[in-house]
Protein backbone atom coordinates (compact mmCIF):
# COMPACT_ATOMS: atom_id res chain seq x y z
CA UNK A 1 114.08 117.30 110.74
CA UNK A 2 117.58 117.38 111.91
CA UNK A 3 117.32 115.21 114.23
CA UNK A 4 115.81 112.24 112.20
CA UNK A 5 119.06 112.37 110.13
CA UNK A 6 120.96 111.19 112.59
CA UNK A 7 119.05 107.51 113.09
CA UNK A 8 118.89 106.35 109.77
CA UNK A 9 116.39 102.89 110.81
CA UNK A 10 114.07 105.17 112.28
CA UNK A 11 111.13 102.84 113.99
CA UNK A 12 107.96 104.87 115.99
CA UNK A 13 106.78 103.06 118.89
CA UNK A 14 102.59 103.56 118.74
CA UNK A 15 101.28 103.50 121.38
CA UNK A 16 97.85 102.26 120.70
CA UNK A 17 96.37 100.99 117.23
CA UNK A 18 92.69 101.17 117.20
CA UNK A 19 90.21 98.56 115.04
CA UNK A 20 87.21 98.89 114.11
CA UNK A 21 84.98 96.78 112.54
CA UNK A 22 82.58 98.78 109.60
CA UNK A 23 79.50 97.41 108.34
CA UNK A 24 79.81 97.45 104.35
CA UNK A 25 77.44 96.33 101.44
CA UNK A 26 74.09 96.90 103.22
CA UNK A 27 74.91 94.60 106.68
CA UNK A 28 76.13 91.72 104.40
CA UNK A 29 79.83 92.43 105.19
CA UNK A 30 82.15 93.92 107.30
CA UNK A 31 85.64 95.41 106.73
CA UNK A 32 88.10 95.99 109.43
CA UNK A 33 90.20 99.50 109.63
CA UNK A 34 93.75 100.19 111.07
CA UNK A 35 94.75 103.31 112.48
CA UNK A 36 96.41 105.15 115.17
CA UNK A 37 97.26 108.63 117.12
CA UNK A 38 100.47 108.87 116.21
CA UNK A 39 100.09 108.43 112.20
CA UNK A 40 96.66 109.82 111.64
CA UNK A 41 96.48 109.88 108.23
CA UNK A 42 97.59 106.32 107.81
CA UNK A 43 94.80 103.84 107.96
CA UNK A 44 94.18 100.08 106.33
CA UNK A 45 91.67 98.55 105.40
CA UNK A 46 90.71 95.07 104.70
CA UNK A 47 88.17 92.45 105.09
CA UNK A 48 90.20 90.27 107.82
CA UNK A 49 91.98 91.95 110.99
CA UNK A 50 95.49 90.24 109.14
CA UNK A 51 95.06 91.93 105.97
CA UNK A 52 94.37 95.52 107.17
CA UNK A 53 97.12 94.81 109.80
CA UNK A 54 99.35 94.02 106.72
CA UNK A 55 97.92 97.28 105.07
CA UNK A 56 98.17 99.50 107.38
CA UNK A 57 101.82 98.33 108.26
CA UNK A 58 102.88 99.01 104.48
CA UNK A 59 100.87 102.66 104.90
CA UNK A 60 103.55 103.04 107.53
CA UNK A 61 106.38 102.52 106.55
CA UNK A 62 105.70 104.55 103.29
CA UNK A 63 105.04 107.45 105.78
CA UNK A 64 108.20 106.60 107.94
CA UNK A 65 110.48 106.88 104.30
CA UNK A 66 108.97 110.50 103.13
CA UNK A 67 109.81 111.48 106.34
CA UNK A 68 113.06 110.91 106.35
């Protein structure tokens, strides 16, 4: 934890974000999930690829700031 205090904008590279596609509501839907190695409790969901990507990114930075 010391170390993180010295870089106070803290970015993580990742290093690969997997999507998925899920079948929802019977096969009359899909939804599309976020998530990656290096955060793996961080995941979004939405119903386009733009808004889990937006999602997911939010999830993130959350995580980066209790970090800190």
């Amino acid at each position: 934890m010391k170390s993180l205090e010295i870089y106070p904008r803290l970015t993580i590279r990742l290093t690969k974000v997997m999507i998925s596609k899920q079948d929802i509501n019977n096969g009359h839907g899909f939804r599309y999930k976020f998530k990656c190695d290096e955060i793996p409790e961080c995941k979004g969901y939405g119903l386009t690829i733009s808004d889990s990507l937006n999602k997911f990114q939010k999830l993130a930075k959350l995580w980066i700031n209790l970090v800190r």
